[in-house]
C-alpha atoms as a PDB file:
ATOM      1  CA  UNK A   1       0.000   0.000   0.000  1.00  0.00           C
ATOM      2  CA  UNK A   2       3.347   2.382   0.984  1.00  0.00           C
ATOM      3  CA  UNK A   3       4.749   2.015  -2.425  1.00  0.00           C
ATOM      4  CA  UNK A   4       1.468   2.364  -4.484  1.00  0.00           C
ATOM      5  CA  UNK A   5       0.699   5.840  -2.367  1.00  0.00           C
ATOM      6  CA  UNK A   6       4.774   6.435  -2.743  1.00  0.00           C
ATOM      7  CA  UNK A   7       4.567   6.184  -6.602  1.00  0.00           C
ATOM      8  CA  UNK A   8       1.409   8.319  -7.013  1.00  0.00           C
ATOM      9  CA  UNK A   9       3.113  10.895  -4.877  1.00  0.00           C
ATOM     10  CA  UNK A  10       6.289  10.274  -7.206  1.00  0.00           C
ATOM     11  CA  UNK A  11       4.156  10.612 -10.218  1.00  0.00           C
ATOM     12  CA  UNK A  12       1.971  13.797  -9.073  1.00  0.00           C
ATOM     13  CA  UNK A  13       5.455  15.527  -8.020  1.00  0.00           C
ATOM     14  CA  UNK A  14       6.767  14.738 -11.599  1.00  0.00           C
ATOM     15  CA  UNK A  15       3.561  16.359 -13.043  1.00  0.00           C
ATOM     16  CA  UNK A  16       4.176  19.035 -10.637  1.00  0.00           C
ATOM     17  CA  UNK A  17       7.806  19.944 -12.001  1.00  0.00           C
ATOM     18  CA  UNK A  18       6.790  19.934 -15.445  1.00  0.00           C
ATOM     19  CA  UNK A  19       3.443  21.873 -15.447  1.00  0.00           C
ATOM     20  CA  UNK A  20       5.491  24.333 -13.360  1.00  0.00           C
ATOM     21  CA  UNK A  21       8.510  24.456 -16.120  1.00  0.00           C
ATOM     22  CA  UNK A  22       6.524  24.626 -19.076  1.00  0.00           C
ATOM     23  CA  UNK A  23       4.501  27.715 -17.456  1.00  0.00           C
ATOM     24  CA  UNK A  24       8.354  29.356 -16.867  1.00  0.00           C
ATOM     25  CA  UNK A  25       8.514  28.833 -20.252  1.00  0.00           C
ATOM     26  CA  UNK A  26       5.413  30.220 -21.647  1.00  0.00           C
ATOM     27  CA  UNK A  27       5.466  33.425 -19.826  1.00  0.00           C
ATOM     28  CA  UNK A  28       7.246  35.605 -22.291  1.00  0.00           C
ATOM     29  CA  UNK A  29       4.884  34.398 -24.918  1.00  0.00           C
ATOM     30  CA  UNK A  30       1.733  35.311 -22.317  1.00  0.00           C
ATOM     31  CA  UNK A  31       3.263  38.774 -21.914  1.00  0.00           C
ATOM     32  CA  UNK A  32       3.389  39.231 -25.509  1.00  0.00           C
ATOM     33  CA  UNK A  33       0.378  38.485 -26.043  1.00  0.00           C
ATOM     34  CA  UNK A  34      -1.486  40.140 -23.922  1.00  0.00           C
ATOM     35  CA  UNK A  35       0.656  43.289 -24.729  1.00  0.00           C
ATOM     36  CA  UNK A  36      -0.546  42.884 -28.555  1.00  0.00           C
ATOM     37  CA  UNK A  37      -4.170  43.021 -26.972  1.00  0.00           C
ATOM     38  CA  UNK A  38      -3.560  45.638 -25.164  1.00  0.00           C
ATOM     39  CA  UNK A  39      -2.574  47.797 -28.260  1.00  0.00           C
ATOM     40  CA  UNK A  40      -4.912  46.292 -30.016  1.00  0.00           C
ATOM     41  CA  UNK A  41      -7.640  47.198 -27.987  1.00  0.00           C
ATOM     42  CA  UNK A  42      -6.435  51.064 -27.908  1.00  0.00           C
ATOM     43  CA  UNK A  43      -6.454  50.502 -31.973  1.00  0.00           C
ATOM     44  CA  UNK A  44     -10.054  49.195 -31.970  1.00  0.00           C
ATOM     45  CA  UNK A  45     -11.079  52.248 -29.767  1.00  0.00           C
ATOM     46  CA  UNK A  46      -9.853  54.691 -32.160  1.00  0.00           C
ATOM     47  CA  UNK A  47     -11.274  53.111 -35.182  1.00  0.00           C
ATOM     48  CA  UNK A  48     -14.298  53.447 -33.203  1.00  0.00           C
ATOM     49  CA  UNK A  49     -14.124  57.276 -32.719  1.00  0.00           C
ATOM     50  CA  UNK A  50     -12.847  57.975 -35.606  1.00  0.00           C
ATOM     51  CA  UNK A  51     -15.723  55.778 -37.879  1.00  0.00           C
ATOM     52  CA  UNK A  52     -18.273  58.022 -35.165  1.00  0.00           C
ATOM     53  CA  UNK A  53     -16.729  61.457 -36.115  1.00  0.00           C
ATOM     54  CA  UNK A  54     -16.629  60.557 -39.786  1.00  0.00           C
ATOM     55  CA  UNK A  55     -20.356  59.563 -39.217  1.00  0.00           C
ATOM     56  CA  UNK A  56     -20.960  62.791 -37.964  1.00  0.00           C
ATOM     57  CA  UNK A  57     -19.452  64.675 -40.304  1.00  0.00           C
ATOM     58  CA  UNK A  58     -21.482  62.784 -43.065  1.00  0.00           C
ATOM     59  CA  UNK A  59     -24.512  63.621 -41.209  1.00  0.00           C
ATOM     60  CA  UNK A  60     -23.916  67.092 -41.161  1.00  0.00           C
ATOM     61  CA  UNK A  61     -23.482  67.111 -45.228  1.00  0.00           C
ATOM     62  CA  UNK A  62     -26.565  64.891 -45.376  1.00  0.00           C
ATOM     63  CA  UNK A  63     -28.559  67.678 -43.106  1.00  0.00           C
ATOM     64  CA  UNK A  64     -26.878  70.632 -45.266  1.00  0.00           C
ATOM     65  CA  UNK A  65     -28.211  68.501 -49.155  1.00  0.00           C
ATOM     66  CA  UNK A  66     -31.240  68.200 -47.242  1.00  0.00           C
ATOM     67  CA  UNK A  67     -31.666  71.920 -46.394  1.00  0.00           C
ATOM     68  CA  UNK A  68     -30.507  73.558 -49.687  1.00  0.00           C
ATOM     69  CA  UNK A  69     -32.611  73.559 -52.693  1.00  0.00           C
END
């Protein structure tokens, strides 16, 4: 009973070590990405304000064709 509770012990220690060195090892990749959302993010942002203030400006030639004769 020892050495069956001794090798799963063994064997959840091994699992341990390597889920533990393959996270070491995927941090820089993490950071990166989560840097590229970040900018991405600020890039989706000011696509949005910039489609808005294009849609207002549209708006306001829409009102002024509307107005004229």
């Amino acid at each position: 009973m020892e050495a069956v509770i001794e090798k799963e012990c063994s064997a959840l220690g091994g699992l341990f070590q390597t889920v533990i060195g393959d996270m070491k090892s995927s941090y820089p990749i993490w950071e990166d990405f989560i840097s590229k959302a970040g900018k991405l993010q600020s890039q989706l942002r000011a696509t949005v304000f910039a489609a808005a203030a294009f849609l207002d400006a549209f708006q306001k030639v829409a009102d002024l064709a509307t107005n004229s004769r």
